[in-house]
N, C-alpha and C. Protein backbone atom coordinates (compact mmCIF):
# COMPACT_ATOMS: atom_id res chain seq x y z
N UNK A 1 84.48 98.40 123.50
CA UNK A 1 83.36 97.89 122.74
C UNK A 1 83.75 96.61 121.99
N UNK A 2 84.70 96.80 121.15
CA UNK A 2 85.20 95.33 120.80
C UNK A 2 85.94 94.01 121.24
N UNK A 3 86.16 94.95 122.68
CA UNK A 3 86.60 93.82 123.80
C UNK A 3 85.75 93.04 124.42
N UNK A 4 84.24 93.34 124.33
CA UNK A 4 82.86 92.59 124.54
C UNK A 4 82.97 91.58 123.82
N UNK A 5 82.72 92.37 122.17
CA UNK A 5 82.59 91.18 121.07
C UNK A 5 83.82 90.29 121.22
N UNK A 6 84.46 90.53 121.59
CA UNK A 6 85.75 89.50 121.22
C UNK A 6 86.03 88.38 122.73
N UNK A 7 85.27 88.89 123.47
CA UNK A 7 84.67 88.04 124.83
C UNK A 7 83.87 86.97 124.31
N UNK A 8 82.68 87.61 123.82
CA UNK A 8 81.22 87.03 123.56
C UNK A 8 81.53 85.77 122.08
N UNK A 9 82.67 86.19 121.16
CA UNK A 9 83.02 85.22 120.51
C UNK A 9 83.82 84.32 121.19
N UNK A 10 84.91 84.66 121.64
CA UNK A 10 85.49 83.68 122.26
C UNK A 10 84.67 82.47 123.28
N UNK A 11 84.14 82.94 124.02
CA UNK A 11 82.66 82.07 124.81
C UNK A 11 81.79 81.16 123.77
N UNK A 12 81.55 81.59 123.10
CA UNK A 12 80.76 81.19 121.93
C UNK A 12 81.48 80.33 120.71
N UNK A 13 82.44 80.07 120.83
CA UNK A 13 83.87 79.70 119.46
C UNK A 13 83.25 79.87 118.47
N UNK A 14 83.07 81.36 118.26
CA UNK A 14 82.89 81.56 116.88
C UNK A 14 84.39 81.86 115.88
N UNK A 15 84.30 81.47 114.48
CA UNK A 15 85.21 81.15 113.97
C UNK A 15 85.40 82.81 113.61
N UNK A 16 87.07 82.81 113.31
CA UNK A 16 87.52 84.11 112.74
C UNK A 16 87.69 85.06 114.12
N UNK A 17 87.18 84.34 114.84
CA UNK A 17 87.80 85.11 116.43
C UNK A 17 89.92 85.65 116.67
N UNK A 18 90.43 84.84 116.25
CA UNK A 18 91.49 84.39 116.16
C UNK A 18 92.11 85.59 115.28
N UNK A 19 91.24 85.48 114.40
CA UNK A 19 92.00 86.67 113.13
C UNK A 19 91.68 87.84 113.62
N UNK A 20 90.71 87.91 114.02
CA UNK A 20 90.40 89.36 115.11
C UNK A 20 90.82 89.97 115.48
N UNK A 21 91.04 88.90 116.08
CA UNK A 21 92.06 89.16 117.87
C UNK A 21 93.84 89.94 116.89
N UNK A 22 94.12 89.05 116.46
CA UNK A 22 95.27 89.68 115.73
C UNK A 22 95.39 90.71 115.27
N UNK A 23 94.65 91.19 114.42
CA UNK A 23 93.75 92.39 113.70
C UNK A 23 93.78 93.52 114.54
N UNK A 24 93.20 93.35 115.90
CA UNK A 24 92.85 94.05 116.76
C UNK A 24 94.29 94.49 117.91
N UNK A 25 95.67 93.14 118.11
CA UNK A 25 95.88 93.58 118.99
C UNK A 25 97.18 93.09 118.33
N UNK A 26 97.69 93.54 117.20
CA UNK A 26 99.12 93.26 116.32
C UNK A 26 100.35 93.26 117.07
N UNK A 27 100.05 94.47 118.10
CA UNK A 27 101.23 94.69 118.83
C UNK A 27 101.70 93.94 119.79
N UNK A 28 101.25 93.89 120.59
CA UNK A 28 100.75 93.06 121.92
C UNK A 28 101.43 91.37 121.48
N UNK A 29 100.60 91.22 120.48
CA UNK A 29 101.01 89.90 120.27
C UNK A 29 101.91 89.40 119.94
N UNK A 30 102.94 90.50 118.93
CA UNK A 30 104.21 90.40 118.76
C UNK A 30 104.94 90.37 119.18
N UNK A 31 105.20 91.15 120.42
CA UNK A 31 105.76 91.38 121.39
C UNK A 31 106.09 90.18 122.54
N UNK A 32 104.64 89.67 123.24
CA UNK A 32 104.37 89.35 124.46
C UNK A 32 104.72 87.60 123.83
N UNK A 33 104.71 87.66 122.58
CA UNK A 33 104.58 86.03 121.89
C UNK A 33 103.34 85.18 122.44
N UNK A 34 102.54 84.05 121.92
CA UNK A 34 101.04 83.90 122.05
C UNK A 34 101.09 83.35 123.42
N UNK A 35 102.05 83.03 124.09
CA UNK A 35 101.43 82.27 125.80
C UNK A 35 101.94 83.29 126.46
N UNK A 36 102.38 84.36 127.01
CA UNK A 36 102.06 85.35 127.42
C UNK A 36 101.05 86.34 127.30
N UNK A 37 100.94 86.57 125.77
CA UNK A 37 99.94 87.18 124.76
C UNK A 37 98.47 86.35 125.73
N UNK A 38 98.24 85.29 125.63
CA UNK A 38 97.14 84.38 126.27
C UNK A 38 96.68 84.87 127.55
N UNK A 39 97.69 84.92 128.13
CA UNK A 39 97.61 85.35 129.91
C UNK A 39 97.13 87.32 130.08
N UNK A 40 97.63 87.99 129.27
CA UNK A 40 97.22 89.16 129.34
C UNK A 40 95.99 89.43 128.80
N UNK A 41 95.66 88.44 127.38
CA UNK A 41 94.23 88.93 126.57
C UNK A 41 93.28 88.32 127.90
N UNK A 42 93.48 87.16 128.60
CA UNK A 42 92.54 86.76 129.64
C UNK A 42 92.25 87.71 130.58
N UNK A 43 93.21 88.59 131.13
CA UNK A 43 93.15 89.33 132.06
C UNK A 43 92.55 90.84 131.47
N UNK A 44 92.76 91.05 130.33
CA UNK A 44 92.12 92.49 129.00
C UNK A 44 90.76 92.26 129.32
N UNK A 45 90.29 91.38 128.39
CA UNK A 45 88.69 90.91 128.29
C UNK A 45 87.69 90.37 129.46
N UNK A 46 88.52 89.68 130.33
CA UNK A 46 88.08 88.65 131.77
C UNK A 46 87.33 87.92 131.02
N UNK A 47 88.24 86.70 130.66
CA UNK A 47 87.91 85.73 130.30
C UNK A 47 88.65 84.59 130.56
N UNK A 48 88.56 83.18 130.99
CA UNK A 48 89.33 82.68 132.03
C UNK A 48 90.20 81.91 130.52
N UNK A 49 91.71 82.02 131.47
CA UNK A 49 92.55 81.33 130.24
C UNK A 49 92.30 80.38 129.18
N UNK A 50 92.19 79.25 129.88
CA UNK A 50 91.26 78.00 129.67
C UNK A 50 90.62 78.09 128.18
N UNK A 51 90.04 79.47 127.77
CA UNK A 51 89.05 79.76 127.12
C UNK A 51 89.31 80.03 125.72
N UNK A 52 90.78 80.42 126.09
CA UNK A 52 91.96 80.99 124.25
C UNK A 52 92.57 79.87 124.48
N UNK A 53 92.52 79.14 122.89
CA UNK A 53 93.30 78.42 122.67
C UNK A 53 94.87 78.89 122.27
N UNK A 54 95.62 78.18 122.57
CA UNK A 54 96.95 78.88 122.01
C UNK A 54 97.21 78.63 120.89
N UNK A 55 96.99 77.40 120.48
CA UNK A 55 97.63 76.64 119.50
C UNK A 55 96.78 77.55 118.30
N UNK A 56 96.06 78.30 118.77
CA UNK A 56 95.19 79.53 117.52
C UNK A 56 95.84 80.58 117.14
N UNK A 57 96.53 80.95 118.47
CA UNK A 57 96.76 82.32 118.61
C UNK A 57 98.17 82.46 118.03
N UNK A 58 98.73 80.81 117.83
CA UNK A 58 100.34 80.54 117.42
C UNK A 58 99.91 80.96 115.68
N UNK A 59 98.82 79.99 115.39
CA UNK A 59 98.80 80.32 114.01
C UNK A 59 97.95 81.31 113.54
N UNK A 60 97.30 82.26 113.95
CA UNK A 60 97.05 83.74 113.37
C UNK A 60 98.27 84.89 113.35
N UNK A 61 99.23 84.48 114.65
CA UNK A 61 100.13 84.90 114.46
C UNK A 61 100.86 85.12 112.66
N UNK A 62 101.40 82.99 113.17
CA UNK A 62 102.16 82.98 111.63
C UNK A 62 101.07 83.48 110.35
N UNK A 63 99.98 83.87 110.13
CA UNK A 63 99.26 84.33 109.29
C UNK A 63 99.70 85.60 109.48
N UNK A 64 100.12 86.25 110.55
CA UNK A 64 100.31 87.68 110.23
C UNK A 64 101.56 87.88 109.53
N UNK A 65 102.47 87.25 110.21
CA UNK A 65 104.14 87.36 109.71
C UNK A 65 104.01 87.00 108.41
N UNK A 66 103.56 86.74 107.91
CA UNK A 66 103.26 85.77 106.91
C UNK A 66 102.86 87.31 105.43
N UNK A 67 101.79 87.44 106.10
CA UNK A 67 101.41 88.27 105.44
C UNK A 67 101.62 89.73 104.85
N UNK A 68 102.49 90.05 106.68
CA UNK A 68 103.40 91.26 106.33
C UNK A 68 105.24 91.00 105.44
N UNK A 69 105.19 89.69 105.27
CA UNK A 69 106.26 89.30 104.95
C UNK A 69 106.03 89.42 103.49
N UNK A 70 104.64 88.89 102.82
CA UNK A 70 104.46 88.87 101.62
C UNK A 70 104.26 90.38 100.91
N UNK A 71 103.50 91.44 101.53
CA UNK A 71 103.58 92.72 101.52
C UNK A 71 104.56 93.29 101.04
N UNK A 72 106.00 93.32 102.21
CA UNK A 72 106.95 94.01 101.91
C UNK A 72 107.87 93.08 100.51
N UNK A 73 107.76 91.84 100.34
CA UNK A 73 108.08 90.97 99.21
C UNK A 73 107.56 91.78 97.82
N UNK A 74 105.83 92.42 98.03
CA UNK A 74 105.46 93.00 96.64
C UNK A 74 106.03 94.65 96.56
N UNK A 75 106.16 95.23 97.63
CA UNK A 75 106.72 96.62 97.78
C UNK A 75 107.99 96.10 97.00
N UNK A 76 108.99 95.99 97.30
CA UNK A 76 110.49 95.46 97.06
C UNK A 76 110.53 95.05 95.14
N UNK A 77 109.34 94.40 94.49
CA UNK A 77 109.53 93.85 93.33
C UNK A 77 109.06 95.25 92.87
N UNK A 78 107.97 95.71 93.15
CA UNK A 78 107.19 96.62 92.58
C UNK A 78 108.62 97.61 92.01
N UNK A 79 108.73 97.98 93.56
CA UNK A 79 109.98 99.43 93.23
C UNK A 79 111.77 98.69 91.99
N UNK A 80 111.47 97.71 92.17
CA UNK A 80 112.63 97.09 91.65
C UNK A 80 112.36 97.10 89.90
N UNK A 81 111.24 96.51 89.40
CA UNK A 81 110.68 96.50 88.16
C UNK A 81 110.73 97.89 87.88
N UNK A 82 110.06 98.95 88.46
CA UNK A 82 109.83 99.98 87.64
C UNK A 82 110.92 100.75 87.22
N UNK A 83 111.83 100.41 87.95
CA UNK A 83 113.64 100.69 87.74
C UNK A 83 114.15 100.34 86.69
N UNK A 84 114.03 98.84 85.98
CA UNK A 84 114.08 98.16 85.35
C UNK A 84 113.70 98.61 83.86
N UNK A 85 112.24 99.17 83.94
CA UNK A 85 111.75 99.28 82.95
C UNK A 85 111.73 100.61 82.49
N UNK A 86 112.13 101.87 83.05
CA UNK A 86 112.75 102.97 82.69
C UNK A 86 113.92 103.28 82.77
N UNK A 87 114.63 102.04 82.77
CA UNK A 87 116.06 102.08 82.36
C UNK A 87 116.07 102.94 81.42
N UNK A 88 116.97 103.77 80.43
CA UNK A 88 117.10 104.46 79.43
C UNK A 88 118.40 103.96 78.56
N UNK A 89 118.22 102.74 77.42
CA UNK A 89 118.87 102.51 76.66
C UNK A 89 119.71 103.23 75.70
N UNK A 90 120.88 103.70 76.08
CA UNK A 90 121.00 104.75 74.39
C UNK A 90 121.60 104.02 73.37
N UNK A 91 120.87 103.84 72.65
CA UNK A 91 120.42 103.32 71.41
C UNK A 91 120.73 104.41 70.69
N UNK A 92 121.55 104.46 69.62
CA UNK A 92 120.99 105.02 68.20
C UNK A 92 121.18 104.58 67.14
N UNK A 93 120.21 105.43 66.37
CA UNK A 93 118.99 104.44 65.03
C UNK A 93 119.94 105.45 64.01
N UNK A 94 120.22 104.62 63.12
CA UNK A 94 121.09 104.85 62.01
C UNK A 94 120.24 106.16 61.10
N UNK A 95 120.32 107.07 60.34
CA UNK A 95 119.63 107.77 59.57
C UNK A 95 120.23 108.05 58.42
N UNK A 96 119.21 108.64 57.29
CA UNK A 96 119.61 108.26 55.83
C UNK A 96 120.80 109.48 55.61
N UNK A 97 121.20 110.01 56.63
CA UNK A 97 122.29 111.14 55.86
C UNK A 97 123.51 110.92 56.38
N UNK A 98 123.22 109.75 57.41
CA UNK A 98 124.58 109.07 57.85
C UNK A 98 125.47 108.46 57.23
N UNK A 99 127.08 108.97 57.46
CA UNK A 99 128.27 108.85 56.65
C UNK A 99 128.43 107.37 57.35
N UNK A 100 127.75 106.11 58.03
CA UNK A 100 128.49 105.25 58.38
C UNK A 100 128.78 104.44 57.15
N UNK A 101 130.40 103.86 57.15
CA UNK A 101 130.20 103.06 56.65
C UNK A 101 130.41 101.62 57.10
N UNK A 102 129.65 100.65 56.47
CA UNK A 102 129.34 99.38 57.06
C UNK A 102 129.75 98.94 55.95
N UNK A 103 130.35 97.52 56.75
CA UNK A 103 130.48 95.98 55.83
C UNK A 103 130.29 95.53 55.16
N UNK A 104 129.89 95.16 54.02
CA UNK A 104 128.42 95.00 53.64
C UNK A 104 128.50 92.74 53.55
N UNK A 105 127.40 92.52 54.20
CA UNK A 105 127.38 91.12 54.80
C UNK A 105 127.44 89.84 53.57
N UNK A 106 127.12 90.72 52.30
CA UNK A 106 126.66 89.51 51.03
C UNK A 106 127.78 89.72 50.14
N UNK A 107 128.26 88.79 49.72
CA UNK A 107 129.59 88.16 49.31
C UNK A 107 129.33 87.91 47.89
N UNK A 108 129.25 88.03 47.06
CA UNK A 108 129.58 88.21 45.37
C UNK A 108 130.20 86.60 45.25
N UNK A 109 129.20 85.32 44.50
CA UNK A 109 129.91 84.11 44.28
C UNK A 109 130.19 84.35 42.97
């Protein structure tokens, strides 16, 4: 069914075809890289080569890498910060029955 629409756009150059197509066939494209990728989607859909541009199919690509690159970039900070911020400082806070004794900083002129 969406191999129609994605015929009937391509015939038609309707825009966002490109992102579609990616959308639709992630694997394939990664794999086969876009001028192979070209020659098989022609022969998928029957649509004559001629008809996919490559120089599209190069850059929806890099929009994908791109995107899954930025993804795993926010996974990676996400899990890294929250590490960060439940660190557990041990700190302790002086109290009034405490024998410390301290310095004392002010000097008698």
């Amino acid at each position: 069914m969406l191999e129609s629409f994605i015929k009937e756009w391509l015939l038609q150059k309707k825009s966002r075809v490109y992102s579609i197509i990616v959308d639709t066939y992630p694997d394939e494209l990664k794999s086969l890289k876009p001028a192979l990728f070209r020659s098989w989607l022609a022969k998928e859909i029957d649509v004559p080569e001629e008809k996919i541009n490559l120089n599209s199919l190069a850059s929806a690509l890099s929009r994908l890498r791109k995107k899954e690159q930025k993804k795993s970039l926010n996974k990676n900070a996400k899990s890294i910060s929250k590490e960060t911020v439940f660190k557990n400082e041990d700190f302790q806070f002086s109290t009034l029955d405490s024998n410390d004794t301290r310095a004392s900083r002010i000097k008698d002129m």
